[in-house]
PDB file of N, CA and C in Angstrom:
ATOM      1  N   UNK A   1       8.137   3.262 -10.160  1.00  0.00           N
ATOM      2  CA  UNK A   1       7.772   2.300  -9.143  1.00  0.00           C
ATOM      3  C   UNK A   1       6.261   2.375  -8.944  1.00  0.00           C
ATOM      4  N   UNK A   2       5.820   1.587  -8.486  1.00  0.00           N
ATOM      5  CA  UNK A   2       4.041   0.867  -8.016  1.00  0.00           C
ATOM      6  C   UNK A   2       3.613   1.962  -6.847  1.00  0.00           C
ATOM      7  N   UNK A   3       2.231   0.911  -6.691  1.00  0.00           N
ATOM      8  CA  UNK A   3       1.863   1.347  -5.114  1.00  0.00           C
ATOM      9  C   UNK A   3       2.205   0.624  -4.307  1.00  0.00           C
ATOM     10  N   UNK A   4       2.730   1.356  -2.861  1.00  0.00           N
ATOM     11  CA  UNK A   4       2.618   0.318  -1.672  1.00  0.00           C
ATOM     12  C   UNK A   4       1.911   0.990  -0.328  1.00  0.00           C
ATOM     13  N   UNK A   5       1.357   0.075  -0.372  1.00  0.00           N
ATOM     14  CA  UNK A   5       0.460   0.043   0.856  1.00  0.00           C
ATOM     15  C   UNK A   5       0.927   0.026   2.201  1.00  0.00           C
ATOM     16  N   UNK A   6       0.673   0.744   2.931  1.00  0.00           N
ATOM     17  CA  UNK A   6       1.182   1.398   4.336  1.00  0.00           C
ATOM     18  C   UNK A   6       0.316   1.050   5.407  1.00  0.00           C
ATOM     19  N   UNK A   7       0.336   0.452   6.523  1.00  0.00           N
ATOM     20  CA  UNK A   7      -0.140  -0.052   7.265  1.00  0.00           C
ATOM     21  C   UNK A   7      -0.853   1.217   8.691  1.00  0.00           C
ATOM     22  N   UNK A   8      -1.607   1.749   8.441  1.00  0.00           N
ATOM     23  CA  UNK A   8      -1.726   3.255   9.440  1.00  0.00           C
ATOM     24  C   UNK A   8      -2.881   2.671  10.890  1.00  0.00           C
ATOM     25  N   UNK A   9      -2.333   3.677  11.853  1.00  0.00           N
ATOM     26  CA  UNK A   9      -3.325   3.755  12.668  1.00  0.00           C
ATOM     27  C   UNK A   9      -3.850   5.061  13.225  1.00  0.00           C
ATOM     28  N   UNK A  10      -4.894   5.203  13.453  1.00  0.00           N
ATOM     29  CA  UNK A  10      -5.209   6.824  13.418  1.00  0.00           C
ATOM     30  C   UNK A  10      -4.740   6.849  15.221  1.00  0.00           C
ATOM     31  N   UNK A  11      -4.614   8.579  15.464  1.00  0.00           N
ATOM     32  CA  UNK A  11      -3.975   8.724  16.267  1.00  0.00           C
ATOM     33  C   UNK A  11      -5.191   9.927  16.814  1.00  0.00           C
ATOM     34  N   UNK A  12      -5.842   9.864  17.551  1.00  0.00           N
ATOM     35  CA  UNK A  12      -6.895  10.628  18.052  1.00  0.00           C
ATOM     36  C   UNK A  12      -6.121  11.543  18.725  1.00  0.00           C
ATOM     37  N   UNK A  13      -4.654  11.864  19.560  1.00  0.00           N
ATOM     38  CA  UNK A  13      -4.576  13.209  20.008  1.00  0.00           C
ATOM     39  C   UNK A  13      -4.033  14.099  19.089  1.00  0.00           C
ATOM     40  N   UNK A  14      -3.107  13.090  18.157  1.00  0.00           N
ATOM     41  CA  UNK A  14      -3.042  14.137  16.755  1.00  0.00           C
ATOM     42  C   UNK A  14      -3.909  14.348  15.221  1.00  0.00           C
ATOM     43  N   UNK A  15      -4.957  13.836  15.618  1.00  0.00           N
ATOM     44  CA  UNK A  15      -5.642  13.558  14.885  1.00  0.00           C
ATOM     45  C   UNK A  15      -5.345  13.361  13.730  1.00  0.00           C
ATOM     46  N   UNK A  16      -5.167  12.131  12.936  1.00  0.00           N
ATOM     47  CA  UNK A  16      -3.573  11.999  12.016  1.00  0.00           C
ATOM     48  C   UNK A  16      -3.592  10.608  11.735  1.00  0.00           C
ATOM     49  N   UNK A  17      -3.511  10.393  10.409  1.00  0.00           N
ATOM     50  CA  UNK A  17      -3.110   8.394  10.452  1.00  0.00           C
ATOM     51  C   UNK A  17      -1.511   8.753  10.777  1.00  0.00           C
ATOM     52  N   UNK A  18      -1.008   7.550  11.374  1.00  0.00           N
ATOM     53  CA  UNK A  18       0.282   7.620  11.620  1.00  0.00           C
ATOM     54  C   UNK A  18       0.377   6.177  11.048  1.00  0.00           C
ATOM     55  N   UNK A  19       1.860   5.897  10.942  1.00  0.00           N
ATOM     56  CA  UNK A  19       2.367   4.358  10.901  1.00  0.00           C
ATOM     57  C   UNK A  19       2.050   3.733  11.820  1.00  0.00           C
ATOM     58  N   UNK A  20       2.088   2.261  11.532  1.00  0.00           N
ATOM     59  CA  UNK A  20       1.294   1.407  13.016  1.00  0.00           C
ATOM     60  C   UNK A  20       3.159   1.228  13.883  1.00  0.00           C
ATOM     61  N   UNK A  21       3.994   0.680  12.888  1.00  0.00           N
ATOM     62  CA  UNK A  21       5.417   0.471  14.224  1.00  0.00           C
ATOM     63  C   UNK A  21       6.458   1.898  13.202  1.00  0.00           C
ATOM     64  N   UNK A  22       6.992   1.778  13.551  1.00  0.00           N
ATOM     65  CA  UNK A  22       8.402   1.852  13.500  1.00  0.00           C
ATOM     66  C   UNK A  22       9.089   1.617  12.243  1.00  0.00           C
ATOM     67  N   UNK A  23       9.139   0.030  12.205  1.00  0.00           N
ATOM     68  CA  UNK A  23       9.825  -0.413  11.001  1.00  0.00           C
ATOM     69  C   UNK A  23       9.021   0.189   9.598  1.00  0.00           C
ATOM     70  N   UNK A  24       7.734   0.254   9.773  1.00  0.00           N
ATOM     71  CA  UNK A  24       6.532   0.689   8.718  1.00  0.00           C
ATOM     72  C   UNK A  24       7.174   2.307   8.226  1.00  0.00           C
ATOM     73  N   UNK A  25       7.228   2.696   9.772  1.00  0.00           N
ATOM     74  CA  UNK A  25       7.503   4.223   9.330  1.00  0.00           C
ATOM     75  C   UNK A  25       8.861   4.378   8.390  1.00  0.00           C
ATOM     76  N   UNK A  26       9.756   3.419   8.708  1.00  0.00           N
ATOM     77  CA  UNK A  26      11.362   3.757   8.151  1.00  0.00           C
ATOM     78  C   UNK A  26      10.984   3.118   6.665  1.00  0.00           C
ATOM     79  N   UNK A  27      10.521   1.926   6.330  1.00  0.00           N
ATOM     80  CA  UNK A  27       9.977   1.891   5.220  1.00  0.00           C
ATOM     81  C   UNK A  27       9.323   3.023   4.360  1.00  0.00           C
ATOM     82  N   UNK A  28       7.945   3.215   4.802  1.00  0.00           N
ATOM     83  CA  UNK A  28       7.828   4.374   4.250  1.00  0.00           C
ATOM     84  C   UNK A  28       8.509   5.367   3.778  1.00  0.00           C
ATOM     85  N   UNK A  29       9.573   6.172   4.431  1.00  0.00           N
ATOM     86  CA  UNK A  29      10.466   7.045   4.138  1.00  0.00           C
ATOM     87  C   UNK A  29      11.657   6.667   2.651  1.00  0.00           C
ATOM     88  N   UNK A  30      11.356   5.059   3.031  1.00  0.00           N
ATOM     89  CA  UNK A  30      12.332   4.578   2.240  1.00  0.00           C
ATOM     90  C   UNK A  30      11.725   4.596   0.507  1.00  0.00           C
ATOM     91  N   UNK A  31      10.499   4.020   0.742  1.00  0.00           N
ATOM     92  CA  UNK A  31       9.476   4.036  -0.563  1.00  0.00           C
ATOM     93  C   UNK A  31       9.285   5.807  -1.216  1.00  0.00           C
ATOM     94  N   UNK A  32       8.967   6.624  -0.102  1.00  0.00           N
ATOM     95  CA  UNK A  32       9.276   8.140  -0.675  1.00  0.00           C
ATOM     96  C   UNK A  32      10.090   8.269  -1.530  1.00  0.00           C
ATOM     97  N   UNK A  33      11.180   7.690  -0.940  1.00  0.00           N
ATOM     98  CA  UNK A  33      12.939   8.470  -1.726  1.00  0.00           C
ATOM     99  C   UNK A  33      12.201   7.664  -2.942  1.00  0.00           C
ATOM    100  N   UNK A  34      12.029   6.706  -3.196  1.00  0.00           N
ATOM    101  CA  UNK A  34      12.052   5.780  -4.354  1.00  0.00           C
ATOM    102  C   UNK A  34      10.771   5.939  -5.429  1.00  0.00           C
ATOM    103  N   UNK A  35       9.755   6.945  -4.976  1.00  0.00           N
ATOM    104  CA  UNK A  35       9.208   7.434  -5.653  1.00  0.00           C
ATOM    105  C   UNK A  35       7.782   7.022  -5.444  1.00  0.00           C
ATOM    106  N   UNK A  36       7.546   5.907  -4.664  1.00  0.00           N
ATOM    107  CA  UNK A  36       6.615   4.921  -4.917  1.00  0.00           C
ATOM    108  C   UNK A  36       5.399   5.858  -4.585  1.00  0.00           C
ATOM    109  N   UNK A  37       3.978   5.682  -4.895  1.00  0.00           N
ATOM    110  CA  UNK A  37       2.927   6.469  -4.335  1.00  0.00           C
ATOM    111  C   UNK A  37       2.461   5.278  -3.278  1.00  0.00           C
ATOM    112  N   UNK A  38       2.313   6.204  -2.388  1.00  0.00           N
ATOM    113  CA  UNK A  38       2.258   5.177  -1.339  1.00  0.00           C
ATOM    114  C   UNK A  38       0.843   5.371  -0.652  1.00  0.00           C
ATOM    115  N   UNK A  39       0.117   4.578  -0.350  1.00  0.00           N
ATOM    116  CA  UNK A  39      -1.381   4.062  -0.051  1.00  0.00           C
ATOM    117  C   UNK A  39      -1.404   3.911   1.127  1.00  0.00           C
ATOM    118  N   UNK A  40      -1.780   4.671   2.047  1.00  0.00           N
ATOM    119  CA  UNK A  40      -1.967   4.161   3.913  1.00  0.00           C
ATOM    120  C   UNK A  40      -3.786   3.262   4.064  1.00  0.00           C
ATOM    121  N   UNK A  41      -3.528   2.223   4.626  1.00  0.00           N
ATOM    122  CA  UNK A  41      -4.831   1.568   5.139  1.00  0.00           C
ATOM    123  C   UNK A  41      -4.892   1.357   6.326  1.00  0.00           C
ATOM    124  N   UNK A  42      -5.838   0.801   6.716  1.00  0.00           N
ATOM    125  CA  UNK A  42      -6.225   0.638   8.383  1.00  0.00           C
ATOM    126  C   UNK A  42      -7.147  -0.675   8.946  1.00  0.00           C
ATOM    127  N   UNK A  43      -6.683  -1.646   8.926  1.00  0.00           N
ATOM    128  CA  UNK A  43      -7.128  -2.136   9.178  1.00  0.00           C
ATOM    129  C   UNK A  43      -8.438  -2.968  10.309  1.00  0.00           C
ATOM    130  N   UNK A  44      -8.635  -1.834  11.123  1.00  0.00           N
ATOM    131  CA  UNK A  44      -9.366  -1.514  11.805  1.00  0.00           C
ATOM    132  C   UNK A  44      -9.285  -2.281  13.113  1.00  0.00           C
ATOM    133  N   UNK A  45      -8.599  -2.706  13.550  1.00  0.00           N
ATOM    134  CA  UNK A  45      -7.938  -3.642  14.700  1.00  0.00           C
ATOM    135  C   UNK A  45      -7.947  -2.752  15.929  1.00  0.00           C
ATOM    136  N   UNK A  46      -7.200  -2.104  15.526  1.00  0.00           N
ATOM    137  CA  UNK A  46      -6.230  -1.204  16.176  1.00  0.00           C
ATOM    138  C   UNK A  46      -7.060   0.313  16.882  1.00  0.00           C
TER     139      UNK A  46
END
């Protein structure tokens, strides 16, 4: 499998990109099992 790109937002008390929701995070987990190398970005919004 590819790359997929992960949608992150940094988290200043854990100092840490995290997932931006929820659904991102369960994805993610899902792309793990499946092998994918997975790419976190940030779009800087946030």
């Amino acid at each position: 499998m590819g790359r997929v790109w992960i949608k992150t937002k940094y988290d200043y008390g854990m100092k840490m990109e995290i997932p931006h929701s929820c659904n991102i995070a369960n994805a993610m987990y899902g792309f793990r099992e499946l092998g994918a190398e997975l790419v976190p970005y940030d779009d800087g919004y946030f």
